[in-house]
N, C-alpha and C. Protein backbone atom coordinates (compact mmCIF):
# COMPACT_ATOMS: atom_id res chain seq x y z
N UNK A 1 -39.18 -136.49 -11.27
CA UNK A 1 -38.59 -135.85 -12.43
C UNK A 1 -39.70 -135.26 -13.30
N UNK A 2 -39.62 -133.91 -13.72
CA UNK A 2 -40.28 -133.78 -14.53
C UNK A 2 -40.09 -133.60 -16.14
N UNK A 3 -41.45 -134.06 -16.86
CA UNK A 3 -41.19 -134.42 -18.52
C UNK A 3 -41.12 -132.80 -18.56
N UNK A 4 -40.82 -132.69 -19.67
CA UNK A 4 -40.58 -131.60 -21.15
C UNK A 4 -41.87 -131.55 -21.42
N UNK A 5 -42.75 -130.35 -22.02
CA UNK A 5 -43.59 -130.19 -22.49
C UNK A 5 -43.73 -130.48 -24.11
N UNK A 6 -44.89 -131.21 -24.50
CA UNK A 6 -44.89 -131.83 -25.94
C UNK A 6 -44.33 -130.50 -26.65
N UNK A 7 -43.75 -130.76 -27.89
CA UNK A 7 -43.36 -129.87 -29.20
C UNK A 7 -44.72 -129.26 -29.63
N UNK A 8 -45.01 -128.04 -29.62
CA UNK A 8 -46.24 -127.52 -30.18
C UNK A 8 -46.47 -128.30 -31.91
N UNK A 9 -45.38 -128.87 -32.65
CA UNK A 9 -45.22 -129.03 -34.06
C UNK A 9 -45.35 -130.85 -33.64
N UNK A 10 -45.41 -130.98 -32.83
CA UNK A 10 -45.65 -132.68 -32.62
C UNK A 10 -46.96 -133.28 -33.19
N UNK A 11 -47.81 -132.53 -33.07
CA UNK A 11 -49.43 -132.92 -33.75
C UNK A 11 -49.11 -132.36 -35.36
N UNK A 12 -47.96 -131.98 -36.32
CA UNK A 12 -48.51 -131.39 -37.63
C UNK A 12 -47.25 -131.76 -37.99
N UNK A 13 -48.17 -132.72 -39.40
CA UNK A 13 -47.66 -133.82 -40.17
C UNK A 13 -47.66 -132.69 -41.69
N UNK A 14 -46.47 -132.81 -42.22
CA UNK A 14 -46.23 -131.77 -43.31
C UNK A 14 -46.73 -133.13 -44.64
N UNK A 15 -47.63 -132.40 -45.44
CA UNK A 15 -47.59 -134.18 -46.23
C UNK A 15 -46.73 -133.82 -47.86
N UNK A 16 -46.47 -132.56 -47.82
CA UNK A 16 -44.88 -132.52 -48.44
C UNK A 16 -45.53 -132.06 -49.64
N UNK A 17 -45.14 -131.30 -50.57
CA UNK A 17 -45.30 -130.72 -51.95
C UNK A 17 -46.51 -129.77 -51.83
N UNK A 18 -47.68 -129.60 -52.90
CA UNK A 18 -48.23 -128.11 -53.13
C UNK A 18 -49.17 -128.46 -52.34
N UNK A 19 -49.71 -127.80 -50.89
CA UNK A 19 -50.62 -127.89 -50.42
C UNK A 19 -51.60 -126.87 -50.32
N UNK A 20 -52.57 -127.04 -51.51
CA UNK A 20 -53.74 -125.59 -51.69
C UNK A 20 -54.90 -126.05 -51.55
N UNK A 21 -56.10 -125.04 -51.37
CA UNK A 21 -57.27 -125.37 -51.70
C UNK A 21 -57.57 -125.40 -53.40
N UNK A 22 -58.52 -126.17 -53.73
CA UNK A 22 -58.78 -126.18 -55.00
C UNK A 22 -60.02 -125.10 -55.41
N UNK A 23 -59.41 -123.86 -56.61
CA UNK A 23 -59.82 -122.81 -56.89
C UNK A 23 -61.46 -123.33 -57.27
N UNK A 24 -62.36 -122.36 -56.45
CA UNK A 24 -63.72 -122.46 -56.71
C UNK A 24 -64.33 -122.21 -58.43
N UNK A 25 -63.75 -122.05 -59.27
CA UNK A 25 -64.28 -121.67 -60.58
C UNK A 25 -63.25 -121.66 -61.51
N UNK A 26 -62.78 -121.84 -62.50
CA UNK A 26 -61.99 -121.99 -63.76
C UNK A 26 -61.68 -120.93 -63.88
N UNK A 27 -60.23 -120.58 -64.90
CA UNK A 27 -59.83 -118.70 -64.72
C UNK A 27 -59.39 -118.17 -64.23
N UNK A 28 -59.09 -118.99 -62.53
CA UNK A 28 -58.55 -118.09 -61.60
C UNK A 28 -57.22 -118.11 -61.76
N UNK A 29 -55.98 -117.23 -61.89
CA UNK A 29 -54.48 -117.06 -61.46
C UNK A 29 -54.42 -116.57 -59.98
N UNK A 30 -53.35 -117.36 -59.81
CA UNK A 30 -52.37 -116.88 -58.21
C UNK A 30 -51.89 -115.12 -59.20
N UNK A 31 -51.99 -114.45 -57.65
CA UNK A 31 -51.00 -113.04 -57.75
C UNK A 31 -49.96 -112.78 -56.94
N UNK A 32 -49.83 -114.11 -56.19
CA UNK A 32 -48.76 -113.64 -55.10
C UNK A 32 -49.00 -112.94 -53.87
N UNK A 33 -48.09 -113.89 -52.73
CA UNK A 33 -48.32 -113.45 -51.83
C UNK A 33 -48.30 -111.82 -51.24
N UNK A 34 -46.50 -111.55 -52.04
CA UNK A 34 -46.28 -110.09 -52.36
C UNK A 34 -47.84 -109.26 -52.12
N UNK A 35 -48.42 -109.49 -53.22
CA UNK A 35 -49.42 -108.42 -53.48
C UNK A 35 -50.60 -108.68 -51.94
N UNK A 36 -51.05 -109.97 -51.76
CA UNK A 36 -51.53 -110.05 -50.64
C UNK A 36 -51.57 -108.70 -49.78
N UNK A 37 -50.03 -108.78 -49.45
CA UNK A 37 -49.49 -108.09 -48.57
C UNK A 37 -49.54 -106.63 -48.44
N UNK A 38 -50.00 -105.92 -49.82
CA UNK A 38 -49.64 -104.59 -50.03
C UNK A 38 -50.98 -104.41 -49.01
N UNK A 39 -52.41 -104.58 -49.28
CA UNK A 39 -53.31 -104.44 -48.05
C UNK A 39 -53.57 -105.19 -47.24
N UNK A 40 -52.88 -106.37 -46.55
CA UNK A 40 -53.22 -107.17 -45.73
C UNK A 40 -51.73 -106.93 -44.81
N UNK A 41 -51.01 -106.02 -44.60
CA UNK A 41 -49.47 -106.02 -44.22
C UNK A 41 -49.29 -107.06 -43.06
N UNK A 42 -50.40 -106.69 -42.13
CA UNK A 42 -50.45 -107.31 -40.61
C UNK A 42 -50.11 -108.83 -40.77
N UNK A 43 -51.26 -109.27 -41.47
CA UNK A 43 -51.25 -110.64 -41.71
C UNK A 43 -49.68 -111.43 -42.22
N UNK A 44 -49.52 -110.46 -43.56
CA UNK A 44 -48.08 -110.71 -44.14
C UNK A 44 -47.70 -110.96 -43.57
N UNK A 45 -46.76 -110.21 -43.02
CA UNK A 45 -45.91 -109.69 -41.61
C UNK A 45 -45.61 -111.15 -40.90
N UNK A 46 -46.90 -111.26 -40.28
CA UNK A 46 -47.03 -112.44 -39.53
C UNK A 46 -46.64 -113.92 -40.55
N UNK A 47 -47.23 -113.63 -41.34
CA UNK A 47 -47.28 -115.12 -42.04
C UNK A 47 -45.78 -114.94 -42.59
N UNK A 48 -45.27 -114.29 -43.37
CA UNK A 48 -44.01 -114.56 -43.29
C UNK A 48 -42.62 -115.28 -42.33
N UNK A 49 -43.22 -114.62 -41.16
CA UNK A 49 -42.25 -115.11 -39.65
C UNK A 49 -42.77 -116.87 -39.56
N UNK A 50 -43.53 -117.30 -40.36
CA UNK A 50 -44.51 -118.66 -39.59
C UNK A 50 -43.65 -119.66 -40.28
N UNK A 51 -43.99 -120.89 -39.97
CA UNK A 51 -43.36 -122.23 -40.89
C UNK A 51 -44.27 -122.62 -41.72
N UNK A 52 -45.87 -121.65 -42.36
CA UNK A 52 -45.99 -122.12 -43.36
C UNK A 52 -45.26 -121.35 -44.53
N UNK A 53 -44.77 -120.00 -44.50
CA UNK A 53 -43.75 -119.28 -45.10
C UNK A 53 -42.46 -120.56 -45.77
N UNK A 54 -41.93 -121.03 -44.61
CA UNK A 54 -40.88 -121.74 -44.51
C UNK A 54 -40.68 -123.03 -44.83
N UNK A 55 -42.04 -123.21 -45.21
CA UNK A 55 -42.00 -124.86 -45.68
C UNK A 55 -41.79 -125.01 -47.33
N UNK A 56 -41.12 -125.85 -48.01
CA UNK A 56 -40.81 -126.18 -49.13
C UNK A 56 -41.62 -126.74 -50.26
N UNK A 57 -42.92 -126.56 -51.14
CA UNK A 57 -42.85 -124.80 -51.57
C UNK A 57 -43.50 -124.54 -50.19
N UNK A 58 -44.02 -122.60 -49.80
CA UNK A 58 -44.48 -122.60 -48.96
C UNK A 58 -46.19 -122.67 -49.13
N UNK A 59 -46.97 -122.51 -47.73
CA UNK A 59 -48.63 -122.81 -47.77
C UNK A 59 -48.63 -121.42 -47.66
N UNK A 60 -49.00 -120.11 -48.52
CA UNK A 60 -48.74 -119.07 -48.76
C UNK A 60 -50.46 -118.69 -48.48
N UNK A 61 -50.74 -117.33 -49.16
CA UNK A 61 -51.95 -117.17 -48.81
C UNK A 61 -53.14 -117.41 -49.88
N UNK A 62 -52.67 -117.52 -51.12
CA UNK A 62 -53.63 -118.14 -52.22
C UNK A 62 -53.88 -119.65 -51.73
N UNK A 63 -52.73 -120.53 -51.02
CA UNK A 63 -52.78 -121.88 -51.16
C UNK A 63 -53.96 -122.34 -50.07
N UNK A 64 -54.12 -121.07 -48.75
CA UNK A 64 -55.76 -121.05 -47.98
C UNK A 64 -56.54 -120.48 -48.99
N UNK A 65 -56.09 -119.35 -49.16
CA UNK A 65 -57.83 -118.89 -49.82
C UNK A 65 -57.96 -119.09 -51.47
N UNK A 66 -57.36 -119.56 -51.91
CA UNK A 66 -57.51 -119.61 -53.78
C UNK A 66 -56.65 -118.79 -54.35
N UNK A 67 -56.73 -118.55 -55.88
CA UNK A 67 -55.93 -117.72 -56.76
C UNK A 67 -56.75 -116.53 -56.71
N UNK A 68 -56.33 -115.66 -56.37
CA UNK A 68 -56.41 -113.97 -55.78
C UNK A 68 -56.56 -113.34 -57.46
N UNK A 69 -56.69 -113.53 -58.07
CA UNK A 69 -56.92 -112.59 -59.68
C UNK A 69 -58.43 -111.95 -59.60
N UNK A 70 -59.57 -112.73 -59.00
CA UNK A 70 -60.33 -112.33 -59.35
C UNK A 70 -61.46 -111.26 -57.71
N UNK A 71 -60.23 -111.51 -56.46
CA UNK A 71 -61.07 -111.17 -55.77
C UNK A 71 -59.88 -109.81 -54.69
N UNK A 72 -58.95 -109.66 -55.87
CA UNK A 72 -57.99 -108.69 -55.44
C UNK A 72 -58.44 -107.09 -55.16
N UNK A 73 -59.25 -106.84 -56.03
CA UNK A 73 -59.83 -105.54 -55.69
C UNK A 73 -60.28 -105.17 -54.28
N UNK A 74 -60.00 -104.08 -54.08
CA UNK A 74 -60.38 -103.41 -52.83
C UNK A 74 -62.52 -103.40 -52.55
N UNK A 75 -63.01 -103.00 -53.68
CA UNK A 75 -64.25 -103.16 -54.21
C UNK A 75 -65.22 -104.21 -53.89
N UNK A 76 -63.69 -105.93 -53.89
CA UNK A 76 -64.28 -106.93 -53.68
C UNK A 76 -64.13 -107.34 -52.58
N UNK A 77 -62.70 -106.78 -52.52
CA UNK A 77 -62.26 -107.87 -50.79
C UNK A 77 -63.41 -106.82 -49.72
N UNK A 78 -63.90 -105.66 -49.98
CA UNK A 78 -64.52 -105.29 -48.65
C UNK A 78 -66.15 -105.67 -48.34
N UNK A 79 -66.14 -106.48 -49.43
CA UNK A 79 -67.60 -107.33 -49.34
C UNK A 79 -67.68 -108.62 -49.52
N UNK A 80 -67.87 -109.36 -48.28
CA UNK A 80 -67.59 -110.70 -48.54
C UNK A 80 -68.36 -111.59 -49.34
N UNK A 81 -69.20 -111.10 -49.66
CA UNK A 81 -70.34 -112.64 -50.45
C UNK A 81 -69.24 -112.22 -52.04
N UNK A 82 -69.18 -110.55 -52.16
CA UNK A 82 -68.63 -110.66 -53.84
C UNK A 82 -67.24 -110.73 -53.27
N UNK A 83 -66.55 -111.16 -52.69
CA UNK A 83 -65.01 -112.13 -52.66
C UNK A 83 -65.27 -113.40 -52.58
N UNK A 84 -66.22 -113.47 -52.26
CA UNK A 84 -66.70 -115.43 -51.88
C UNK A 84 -67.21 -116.01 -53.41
N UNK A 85 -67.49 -115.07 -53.93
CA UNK A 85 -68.28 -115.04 -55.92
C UNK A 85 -67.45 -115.24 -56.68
N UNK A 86 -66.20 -114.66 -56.28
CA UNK A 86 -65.03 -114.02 -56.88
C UNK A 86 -63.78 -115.14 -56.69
N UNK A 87 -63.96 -115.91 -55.96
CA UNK A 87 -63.34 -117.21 -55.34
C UNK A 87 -62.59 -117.07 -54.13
N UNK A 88 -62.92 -116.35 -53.74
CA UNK A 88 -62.13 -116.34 -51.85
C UNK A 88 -62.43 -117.60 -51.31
N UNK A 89 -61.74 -118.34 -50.71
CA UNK A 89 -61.81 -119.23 -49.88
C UNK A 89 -61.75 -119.55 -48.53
N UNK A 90 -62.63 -119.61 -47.86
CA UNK A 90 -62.57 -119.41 -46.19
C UNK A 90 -61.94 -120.89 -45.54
N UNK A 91 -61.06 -121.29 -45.55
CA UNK A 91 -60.64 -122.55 -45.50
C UNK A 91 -61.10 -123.43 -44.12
N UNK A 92 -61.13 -124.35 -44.24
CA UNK A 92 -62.57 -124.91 -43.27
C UNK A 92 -61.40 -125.75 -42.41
N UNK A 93 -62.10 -126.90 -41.30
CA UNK A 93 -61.03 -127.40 -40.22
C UNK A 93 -60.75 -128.83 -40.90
N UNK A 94 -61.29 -129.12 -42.20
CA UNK A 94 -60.74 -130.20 -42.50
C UNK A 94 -59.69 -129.82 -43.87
N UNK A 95 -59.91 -128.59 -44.31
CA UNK A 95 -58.41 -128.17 -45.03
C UNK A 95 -56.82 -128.36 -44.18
N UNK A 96 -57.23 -127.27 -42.62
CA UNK A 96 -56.39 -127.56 -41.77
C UNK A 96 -55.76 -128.63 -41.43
N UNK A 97 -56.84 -129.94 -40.85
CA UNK A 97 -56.66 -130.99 -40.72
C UNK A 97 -55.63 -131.69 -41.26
N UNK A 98 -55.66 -131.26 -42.71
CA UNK A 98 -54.76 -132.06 -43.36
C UNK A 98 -53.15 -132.11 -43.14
N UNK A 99 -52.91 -131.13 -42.06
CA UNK A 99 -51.34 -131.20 -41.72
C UNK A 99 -51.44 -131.26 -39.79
N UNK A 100 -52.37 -129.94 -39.53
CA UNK A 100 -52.64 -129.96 -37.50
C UNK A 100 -53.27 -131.53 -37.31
N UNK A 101 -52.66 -132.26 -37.10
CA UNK A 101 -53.59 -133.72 -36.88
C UNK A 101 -54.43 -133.72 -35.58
N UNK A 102 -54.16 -132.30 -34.54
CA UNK A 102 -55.20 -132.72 -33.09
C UNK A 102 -55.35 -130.91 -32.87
N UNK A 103 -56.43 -130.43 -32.54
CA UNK A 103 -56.65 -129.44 -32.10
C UNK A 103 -57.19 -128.26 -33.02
N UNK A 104 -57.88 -129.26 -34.40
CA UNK A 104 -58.00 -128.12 -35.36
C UNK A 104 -59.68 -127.96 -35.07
N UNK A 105 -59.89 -127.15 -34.17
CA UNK A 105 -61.64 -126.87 -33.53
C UNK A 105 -61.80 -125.24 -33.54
N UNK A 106 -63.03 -125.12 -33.36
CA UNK A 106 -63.06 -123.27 -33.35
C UNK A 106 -62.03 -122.93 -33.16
N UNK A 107 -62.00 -122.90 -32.20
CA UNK A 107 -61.27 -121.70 -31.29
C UNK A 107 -59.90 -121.72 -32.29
N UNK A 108 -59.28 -122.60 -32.96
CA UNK A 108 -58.06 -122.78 -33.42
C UNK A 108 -58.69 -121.77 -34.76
N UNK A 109 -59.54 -122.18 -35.50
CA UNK A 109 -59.78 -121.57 -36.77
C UNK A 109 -59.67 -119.99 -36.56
N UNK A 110 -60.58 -119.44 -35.18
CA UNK A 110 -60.98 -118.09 -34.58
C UNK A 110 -59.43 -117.48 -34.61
N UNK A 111 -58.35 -117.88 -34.40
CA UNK A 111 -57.01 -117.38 -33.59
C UNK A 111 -56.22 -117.71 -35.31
N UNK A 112 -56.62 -118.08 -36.28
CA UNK A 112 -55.83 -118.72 -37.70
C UNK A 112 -55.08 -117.02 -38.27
N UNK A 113 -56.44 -116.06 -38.02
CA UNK A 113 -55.92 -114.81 -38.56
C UNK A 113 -55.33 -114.03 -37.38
N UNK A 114 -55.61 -114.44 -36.43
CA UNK A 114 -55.60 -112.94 -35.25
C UNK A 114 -54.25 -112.75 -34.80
N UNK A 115 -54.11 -112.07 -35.86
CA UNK A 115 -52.84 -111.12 -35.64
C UNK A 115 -53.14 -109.62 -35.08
N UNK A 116 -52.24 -109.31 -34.36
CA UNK A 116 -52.12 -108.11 -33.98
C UNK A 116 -51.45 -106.51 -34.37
N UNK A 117 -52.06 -105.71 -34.23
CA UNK A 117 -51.35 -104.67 -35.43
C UNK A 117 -49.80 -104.62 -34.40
């Protein structure tokens, strides 16, 4: 007889309420994912269809990278050290960790954005 293949969601433990990174500098406001989206569509797109969209609140895209007020500009986002100044957050495998409980290694972080147009 053969088993069923594990639930891809079997390793990721939701630990329930606001799950963000904590903003690198004082000052910063969320702008919403919305706006994210006006130049990041691809990503949107994608992240919308996902279950971090869908989870209750959701893990949106300020809640990886920080509150977006100060690194929203086009000016900033196309240079990374002044989005990284600005408080961008590159969220690391033990942010992840905190919900993927097995498999959060490169290659997982490498594939986090890679969406396709």
């Amino acid at each position: 007889m053969h088993e069923p293949a594990p639930s891809p969601t079997a390793d990721i433990v939701d630990p329930g309420g606001v799950v963000e990174v904590a903003a690198t500098k004082p000052g910063l406001t969320r702008i919403g994912s919305e706006e994210c989206g006006d130049c990041h569509d691809v990503q949107y797109e994608s992240w919308a269809k996902d279950p971090h969209a869908a989870r209750k609140p959701p893990l949106d895209c300020e809640g990886c990278h920080g509150p977006g007020s100060e690194y929203k500009s086009k000016s900033v986002m196309k240079d990374p050290d002044k989005a990284r100044a600005a408080g961008l957050v590159m969220p690391d495998k033990g942010f992840c960790g905190k919900c993927h409980k097995k498999g959060v290694n490169d290659d997982f972080m490498r594939k986090a954005h890679a969406h396709e147009e």
